[in-house]
N, C-alpha and C. Protein backbone atom coordinates (compact mmCIF):
# COMPACT_ATOMS: atom_id res chain seq x y z
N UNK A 1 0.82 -1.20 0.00
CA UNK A 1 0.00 0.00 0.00
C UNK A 1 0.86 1.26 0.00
N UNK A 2 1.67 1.58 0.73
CA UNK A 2 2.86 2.54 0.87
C UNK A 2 3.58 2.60 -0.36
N UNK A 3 3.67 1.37 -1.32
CA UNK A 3 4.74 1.71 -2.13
C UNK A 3 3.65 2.36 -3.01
N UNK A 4 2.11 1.56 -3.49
CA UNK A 4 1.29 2.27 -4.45
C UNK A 4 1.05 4.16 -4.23
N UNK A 5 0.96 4.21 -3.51
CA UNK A 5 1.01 5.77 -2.70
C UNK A 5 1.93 6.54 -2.76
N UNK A 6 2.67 6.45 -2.43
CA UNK A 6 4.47 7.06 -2.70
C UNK A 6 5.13 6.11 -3.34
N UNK A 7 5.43 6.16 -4.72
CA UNK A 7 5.99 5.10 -5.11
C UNK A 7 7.52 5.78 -5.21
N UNK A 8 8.26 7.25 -5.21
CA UNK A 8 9.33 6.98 -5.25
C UNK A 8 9.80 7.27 -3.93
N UNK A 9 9.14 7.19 -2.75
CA UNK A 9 9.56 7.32 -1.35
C UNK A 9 10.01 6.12 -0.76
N UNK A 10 11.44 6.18 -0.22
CA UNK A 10 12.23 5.02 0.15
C UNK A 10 11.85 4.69 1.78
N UNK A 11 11.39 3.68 1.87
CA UNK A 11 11.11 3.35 3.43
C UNK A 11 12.05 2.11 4.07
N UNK A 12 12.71 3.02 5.26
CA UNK A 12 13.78 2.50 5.77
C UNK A 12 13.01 1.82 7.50
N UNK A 13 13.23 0.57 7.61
CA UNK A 13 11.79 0.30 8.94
C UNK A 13 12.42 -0.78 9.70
N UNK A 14 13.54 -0.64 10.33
CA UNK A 14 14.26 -1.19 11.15
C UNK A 14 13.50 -1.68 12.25
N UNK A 15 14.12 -2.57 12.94
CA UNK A 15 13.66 -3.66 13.95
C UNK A 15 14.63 -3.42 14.77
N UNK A 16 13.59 -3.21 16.02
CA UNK A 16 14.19 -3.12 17.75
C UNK A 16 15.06 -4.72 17.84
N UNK A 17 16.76 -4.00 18.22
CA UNK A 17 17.60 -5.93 18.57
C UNK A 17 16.42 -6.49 20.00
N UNK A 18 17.17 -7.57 19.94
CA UNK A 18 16.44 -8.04 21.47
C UNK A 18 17.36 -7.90 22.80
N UNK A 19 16.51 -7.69 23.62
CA UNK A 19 17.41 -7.21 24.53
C UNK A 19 16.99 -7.83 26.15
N UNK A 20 17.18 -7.73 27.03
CA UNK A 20 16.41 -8.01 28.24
C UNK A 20 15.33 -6.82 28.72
N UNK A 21 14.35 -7.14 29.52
CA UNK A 21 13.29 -6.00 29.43
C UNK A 21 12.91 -6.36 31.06
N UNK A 22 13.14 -5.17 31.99
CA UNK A 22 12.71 -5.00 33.10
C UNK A 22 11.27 -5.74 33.32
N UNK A 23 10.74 -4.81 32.46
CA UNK A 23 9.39 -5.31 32.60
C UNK A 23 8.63 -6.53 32.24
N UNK A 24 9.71 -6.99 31.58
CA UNK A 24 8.84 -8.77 31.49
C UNK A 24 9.95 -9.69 31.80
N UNK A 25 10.13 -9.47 33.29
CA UNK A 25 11.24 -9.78 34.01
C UNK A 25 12.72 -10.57 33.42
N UNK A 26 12.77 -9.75 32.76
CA UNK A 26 14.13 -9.35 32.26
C UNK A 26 14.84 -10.44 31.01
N UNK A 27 13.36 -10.83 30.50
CA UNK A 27 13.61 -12.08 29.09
C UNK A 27 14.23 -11.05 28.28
N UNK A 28 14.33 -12.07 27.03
CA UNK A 28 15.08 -11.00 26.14
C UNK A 28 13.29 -10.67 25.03
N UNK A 29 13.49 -9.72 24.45
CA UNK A 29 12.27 -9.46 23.84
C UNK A 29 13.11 -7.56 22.87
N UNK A 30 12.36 -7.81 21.80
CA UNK A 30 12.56 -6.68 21.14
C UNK A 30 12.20 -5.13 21.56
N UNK A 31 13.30 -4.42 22.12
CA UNK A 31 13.06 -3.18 22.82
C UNK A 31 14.36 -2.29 22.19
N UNK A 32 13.89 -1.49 22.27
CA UNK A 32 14.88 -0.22 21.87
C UNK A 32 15.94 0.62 23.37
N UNK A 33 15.37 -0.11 24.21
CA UNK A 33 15.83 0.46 25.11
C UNK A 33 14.96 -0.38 26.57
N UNK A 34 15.38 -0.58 27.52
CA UNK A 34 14.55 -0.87 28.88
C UNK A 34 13.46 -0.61 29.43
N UNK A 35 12.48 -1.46 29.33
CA UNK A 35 11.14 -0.64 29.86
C UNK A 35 11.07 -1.34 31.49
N UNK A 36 11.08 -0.10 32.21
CA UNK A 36 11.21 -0.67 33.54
C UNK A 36 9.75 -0.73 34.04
N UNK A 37 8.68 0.07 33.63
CA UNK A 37 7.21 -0.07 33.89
C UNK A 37 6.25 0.52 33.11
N UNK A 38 5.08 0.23 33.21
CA UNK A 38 3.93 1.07 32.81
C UNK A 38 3.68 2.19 33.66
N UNK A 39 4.28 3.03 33.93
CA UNK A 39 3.54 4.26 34.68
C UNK A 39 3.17 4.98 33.69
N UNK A 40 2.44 6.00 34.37
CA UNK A 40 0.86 7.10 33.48
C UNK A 40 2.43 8.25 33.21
N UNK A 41 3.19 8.83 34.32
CA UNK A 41 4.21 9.26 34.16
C UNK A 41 5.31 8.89 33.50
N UNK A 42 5.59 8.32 32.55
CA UNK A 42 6.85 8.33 31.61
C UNK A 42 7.24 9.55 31.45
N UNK A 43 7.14 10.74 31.30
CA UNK A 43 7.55 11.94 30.84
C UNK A 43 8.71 12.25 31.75
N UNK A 44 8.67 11.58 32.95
CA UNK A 44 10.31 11.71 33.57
C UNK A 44 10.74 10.42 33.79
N UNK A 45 10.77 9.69 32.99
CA UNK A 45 11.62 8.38 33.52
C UNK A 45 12.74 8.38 32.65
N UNK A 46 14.05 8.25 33.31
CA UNK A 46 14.95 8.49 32.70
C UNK A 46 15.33 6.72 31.83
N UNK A 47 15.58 6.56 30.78
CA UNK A 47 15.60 5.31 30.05
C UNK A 47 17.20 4.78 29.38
N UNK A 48 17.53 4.17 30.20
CA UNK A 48 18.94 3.68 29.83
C UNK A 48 18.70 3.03 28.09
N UNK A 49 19.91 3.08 27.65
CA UNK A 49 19.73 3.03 26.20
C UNK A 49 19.50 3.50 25.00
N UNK A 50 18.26 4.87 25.36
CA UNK A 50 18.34 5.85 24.61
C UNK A 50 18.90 5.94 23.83
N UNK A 51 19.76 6.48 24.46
CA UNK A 51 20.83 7.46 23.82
C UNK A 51 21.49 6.57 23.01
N UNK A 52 21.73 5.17 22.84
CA UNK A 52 22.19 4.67 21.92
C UNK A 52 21.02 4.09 20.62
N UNK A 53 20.08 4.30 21.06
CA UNK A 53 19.22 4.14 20.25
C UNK A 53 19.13 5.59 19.24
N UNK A 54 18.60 6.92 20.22
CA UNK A 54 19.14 7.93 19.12
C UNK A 54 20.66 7.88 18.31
N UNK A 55 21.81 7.23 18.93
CA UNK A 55 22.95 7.07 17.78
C UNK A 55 22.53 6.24 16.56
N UNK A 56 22.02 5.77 17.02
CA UNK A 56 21.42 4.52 15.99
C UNK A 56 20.54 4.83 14.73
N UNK A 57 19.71 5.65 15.03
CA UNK A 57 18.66 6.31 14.41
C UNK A 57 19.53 7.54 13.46
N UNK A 58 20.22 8.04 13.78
CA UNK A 58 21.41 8.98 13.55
C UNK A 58 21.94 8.49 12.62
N UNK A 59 22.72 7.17 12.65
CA UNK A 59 23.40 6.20 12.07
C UNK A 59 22.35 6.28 10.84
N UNK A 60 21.44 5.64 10.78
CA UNK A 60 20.62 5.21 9.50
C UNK A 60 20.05 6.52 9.26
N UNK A 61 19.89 7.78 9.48
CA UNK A 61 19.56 8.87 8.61
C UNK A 61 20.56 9.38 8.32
N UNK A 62 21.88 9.37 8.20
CA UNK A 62 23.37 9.64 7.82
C UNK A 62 23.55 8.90 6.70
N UNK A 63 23.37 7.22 6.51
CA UNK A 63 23.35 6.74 5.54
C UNK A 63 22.55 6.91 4.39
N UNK A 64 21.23 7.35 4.84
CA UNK A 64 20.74 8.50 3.69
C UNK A 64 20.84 9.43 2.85
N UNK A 65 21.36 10.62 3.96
CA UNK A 65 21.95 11.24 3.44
C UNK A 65 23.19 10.86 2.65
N UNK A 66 24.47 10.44 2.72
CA UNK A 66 25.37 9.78 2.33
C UNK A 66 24.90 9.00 0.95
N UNK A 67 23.78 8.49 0.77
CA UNK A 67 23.40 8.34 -0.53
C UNK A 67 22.74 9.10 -1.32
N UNK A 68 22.69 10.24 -1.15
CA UNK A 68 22.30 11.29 -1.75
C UNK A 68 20.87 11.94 -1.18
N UNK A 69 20.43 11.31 0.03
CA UNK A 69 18.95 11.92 0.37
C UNK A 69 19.35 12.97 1.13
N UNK A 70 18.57 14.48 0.67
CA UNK A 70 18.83 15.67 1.59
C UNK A 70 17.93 15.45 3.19
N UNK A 71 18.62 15.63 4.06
CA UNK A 71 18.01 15.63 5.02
C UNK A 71 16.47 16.39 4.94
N UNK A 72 16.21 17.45 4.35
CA UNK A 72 15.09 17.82 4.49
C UNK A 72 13.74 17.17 3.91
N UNK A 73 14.18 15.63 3.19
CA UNK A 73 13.51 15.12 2.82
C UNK A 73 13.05 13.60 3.50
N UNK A 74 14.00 13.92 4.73
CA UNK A 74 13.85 12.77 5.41
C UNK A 74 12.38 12.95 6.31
N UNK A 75 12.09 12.07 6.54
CA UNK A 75 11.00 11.68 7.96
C UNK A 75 11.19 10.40 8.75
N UNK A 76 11.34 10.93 10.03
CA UNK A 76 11.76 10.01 10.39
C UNK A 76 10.14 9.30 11.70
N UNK A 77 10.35 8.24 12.24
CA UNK A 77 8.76 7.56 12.62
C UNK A 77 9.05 6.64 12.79
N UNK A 78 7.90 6.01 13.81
CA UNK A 78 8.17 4.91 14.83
C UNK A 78 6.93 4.52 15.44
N UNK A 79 6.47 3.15 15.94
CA UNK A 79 5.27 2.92 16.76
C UNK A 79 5.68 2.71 18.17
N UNK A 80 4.86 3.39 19.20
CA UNK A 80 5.52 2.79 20.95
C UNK A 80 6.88 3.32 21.19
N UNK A 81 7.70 2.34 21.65
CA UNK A 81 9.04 2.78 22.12
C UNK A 81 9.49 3.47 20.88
N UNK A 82 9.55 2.61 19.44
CA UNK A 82 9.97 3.49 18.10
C UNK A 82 9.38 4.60 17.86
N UNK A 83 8.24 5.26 18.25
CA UNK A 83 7.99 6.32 18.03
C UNK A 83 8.75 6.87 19.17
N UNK A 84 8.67 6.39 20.37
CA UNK A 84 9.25 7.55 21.24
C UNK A 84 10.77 7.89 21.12
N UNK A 85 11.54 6.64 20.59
CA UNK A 85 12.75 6.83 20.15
C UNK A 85 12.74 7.83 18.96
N UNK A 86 12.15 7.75 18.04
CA UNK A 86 11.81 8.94 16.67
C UNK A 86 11.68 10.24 17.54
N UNK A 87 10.96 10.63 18.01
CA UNK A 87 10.70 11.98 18.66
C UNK A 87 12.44 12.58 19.05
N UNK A 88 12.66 11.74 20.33
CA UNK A 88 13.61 12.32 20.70
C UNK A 88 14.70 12.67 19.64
N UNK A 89 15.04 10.91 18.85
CA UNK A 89 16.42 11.44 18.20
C UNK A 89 15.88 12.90 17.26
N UNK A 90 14.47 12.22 16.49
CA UNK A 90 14.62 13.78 15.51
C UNK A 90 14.50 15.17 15.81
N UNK A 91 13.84 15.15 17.34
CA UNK A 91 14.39 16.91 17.68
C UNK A 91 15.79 17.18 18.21
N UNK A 92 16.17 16.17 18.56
CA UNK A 92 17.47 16.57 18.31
C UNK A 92 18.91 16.26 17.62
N UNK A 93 17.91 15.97 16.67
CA UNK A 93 19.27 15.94 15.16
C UNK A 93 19.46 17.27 14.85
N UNK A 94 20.98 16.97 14.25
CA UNK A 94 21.50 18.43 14.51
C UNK A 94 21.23 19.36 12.57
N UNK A 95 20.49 18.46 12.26
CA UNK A 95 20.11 19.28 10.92
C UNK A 95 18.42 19.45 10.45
N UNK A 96 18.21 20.18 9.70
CA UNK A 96 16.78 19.96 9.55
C UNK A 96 16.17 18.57 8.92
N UNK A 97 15.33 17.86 9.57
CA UNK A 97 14.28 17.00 8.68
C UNK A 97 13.16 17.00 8.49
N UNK A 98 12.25 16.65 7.20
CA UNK A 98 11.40 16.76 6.44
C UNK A 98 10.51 16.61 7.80
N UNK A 99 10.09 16.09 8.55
CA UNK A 99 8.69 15.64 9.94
C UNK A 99 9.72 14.06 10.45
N UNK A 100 8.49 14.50 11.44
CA UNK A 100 7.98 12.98 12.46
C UNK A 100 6.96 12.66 12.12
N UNK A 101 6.99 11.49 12.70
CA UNK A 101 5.80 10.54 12.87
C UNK A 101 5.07 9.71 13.77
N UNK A 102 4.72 10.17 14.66
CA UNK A 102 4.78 9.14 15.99
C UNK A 102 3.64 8.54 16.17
N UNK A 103 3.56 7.43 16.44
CA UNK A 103 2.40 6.66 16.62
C UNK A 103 2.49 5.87 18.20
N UNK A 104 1.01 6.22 18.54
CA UNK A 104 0.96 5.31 19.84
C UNK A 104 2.20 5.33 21.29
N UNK A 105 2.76 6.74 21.32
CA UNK A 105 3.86 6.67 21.97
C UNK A 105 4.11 7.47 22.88
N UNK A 106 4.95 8.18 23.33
CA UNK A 106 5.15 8.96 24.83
C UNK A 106 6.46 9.88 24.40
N UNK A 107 6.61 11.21 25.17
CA UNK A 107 7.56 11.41 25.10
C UNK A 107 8.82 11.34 25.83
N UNK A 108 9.86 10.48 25.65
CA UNK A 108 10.81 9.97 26.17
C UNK A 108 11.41 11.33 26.96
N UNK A 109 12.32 10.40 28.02
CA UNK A 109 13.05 11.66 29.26
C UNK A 109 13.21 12.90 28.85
N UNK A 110 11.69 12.71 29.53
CA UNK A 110 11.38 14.38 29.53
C UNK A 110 12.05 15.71 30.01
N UNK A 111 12.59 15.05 31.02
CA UNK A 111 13.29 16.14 31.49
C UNK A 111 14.53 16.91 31.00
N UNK A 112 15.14 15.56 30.35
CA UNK A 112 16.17 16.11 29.40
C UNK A 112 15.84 16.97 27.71
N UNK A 113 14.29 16.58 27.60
CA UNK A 113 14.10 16.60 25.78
C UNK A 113 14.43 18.20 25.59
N UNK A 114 13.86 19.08 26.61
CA UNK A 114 14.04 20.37 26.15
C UNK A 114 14.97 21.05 26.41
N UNK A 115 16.13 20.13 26.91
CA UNK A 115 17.42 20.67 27.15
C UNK A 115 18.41 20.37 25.69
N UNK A 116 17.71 19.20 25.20
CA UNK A 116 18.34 18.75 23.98
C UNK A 116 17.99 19.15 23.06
N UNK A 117 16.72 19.74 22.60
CA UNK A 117 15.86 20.00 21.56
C UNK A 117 16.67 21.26 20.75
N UNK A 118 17.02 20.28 19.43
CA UNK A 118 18.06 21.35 18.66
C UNK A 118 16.90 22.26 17.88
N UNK A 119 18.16 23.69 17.40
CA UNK A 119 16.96 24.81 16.66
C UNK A 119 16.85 24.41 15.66
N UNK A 120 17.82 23.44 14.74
CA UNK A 120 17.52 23.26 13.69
C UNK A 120 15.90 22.59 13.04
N UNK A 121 15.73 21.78 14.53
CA UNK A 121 14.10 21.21 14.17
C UNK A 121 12.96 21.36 14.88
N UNK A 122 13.12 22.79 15.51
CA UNK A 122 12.20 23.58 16.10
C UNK A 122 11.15 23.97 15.20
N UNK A 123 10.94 23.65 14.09
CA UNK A 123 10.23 24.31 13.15
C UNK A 123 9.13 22.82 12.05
N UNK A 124 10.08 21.75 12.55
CA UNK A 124 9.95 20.25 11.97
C UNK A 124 8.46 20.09 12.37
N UNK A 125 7.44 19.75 11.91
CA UNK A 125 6.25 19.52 11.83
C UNK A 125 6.47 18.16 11.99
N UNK A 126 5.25 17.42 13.07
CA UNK A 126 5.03 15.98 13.58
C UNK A 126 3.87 15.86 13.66
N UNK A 127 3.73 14.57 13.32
CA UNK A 127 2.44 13.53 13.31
C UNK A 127 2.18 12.65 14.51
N UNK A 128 1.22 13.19 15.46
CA UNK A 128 1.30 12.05 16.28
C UNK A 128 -0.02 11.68 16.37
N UNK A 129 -0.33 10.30 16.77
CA UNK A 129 -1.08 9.70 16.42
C UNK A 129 -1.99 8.53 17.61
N UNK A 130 -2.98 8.28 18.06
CA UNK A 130 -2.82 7.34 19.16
C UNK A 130 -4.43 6.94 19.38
N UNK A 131 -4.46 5.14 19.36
CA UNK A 131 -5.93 4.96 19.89
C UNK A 131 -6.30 5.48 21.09
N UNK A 132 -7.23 5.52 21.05
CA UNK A 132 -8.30 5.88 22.21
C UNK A 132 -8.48 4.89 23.47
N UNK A 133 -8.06 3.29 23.25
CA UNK A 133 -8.34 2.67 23.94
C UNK A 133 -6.97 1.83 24.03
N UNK A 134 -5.75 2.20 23.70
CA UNK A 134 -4.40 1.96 23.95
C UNK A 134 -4.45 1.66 25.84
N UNK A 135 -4.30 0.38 25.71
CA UNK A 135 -3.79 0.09 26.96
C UNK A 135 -2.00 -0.14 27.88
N UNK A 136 -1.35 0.09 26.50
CA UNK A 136 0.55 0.06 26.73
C UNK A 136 0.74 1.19 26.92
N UNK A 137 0.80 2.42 26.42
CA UNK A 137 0.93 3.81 26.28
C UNK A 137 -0.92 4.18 26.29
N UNK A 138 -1.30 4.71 27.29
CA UNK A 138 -2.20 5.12 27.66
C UNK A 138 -2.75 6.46 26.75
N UNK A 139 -3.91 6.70 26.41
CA UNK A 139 -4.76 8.04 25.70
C UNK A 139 -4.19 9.57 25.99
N UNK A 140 -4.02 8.64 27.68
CA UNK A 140 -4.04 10.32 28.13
C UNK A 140 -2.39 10.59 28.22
N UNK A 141 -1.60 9.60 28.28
CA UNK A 141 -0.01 9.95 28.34
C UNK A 141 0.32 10.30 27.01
N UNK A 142 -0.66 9.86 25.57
CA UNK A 142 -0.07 10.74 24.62
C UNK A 142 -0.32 12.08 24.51
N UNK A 143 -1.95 12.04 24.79
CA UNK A 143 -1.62 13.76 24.76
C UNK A 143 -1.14 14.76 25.70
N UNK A 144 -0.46 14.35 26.99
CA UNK A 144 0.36 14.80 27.97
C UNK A 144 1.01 15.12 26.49
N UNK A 145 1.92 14.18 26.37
CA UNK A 145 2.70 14.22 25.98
C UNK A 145 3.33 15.34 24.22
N UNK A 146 1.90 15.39 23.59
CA UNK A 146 1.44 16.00 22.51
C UNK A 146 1.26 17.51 23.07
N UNK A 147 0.99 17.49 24.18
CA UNK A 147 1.04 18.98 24.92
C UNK A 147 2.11 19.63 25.23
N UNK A 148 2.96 18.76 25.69
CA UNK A 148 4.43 19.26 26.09
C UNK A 148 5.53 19.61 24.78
N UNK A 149 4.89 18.91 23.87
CA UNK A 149 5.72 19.07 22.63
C UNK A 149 5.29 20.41 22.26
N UNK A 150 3.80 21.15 22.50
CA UNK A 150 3.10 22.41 21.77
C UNK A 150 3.85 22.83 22.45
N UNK A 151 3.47 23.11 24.28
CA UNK A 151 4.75 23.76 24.98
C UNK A 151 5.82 24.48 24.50
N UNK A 152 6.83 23.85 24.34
CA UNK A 152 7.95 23.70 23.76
C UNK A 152 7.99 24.30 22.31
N UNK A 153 6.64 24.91 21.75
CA UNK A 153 6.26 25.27 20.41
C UNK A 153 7.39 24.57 19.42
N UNK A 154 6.89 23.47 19.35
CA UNK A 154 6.91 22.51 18.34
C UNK A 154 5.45 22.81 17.92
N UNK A 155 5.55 22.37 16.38
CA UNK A 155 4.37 22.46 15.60
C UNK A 155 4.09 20.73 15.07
N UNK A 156 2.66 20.66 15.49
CA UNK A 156 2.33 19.17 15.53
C UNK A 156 1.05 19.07 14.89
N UNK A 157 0.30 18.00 14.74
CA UNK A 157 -0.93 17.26 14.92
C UNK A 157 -1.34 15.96 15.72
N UNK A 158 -2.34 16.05 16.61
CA UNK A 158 -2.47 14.95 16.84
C UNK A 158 -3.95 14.52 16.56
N UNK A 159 -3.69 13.18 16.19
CA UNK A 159 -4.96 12.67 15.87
C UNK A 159 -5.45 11.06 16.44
N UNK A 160 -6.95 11.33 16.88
CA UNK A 160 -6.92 10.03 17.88
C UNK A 160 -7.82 9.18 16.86
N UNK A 161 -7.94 7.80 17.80
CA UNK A 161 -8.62 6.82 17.11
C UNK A 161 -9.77 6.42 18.02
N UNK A 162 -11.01 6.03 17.86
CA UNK A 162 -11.83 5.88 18.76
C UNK A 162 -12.24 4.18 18.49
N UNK A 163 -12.35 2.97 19.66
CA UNK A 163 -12.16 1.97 19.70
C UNK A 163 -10.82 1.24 19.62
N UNK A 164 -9.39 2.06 19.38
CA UNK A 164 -8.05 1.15 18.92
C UNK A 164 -7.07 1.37 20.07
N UNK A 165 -6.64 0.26 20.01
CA UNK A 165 -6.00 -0.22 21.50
C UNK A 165 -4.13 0.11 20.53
N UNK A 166 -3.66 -0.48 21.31
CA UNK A 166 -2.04 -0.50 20.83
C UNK A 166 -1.42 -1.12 19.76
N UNK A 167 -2.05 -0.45 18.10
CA UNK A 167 -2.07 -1.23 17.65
C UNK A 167 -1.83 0.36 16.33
N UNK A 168 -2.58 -0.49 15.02
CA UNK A 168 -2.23 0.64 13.97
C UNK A 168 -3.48 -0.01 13.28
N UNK A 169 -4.60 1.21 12.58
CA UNK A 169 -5.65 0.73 11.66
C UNK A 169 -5.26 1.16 10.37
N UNK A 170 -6.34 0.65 9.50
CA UNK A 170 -6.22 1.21 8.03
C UNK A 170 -6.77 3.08 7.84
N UNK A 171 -7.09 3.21 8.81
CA UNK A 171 -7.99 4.59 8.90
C UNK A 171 -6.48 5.54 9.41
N UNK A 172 -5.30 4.96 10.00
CA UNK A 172 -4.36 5.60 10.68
C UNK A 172 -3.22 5.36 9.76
N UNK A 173 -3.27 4.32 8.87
CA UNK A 173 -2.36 4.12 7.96
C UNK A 173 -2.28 5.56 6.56
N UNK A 174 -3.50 5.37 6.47
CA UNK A 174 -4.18 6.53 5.33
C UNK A 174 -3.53 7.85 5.88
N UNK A 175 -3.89 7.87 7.06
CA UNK A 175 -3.66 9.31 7.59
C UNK A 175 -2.33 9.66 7.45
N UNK A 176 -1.20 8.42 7.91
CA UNK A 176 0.61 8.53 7.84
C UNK A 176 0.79 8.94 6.35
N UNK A 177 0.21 7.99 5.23
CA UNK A 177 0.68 8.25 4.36
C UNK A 177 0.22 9.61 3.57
N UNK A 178 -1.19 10.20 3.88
CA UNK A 178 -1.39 11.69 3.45
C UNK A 178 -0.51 12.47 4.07
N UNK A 179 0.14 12.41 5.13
CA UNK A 179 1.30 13.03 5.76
C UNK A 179 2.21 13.04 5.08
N UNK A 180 2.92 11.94 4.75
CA UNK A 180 3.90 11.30 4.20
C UNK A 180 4.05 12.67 2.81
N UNK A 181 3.25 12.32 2.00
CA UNK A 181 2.83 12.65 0.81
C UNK A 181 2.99 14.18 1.09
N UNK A 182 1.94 14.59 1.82
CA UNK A 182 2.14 16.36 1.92
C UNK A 182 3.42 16.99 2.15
N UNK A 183 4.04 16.14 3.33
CA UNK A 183 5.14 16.92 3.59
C UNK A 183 6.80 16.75 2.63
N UNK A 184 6.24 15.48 2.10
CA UNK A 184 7.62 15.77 1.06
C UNK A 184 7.07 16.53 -0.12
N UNK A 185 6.17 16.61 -0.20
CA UNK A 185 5.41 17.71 -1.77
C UNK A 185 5.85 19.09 -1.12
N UNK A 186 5.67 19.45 -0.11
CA UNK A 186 6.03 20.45 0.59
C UNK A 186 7.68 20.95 0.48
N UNK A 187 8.32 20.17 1.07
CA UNK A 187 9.89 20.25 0.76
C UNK A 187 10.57 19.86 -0.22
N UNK A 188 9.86 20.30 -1.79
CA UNK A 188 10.17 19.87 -3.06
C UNK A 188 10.16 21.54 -3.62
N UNK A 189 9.10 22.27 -2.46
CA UNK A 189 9.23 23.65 -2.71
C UNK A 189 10.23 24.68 -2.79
């Protein structure tokens, strides 16, 4: 569906390694970083790993660029922890990119984001996105979280889903990719 829609937009959609996870007492399971709990408060939990996860994310929009994609045509996006990993690394990449995309997610250590939040993507327009009946990342911790980003005057959208739990519909798919679509038609300007 993505490729019929944007057919010359390159989608790069990496997979969380596996790792051990606090929270499901400490198996290994695909995480981007440590989830030590479900609290309603994530906005200050500080998350070991991060930060190598934003290198990471860094890493593969460098190789983009490096093949000739201008950063301003990048977008970068993620579901859950990958969205919350997307947020952070892309406000604070140190060049401009095309948007975010966040789905179903939170905004990672909070306390640090607006200490990190570069100027270059103070201006980066984001998509965030989240069911209504999300029981992993809770309704109301995204739009905490969608609030703190206005705060911070970041320029956003958020858009909810009514009946969808932690998950992604065809009604939310449509919506990424009219995003998708606008904002690189946009930075073609």
């Amino acid at each position: 569906m993505m490729q019929r829609v944007a057919p010359s937009v390159k989608f790069v959609l990496p997979t969380a390694p596996n790792r051990p996870v606090t929270l499901n007492g400490g198996m290994m399971m695909p995480a981007w970083y440590d989830i030590k709990g479900l609290s309603e408060d994530r906005l200050s939990e500080d998350f070991e790993g991060l930060t190598q996860t934003k290198d990471e994310i860094t890493r593969l929009i460098e190789e983009e660029v490096q093949s000739g994609t201008p950063t301003n045509k990048i977008i970068v996006g993620g579901f859950s922890q990958g969205g919350a990993s997307a947020m952070y690394a892309g406000f604070t990449y140190p060049k401009k990119l095309a948007g975010l995309v966040l789905l179903s997610c939170y905004l990672p250590n909070g306390a640090e984001f607006a200490k990190n939040l570069r100027e270059e993507n103070k201006t980066t327009k984001f998509l965030m996105c989240h069911g209504e009946e999300d029981a992993m990342v809770s309704y109301n911790n995204g739009q905490r979280s969608y609030n703190k980003l206005k705060e911070l005057g970041l320029e956003g959208q958020f858009l909810s889903y009514p009946d969808m739990g932690h998950s992604v519909s065809q009604e939310e798919i449509a919506d990424v990719l009219e995003y998708i679509v606008n904002t690189l038609n946009e930075a073609k300007l």
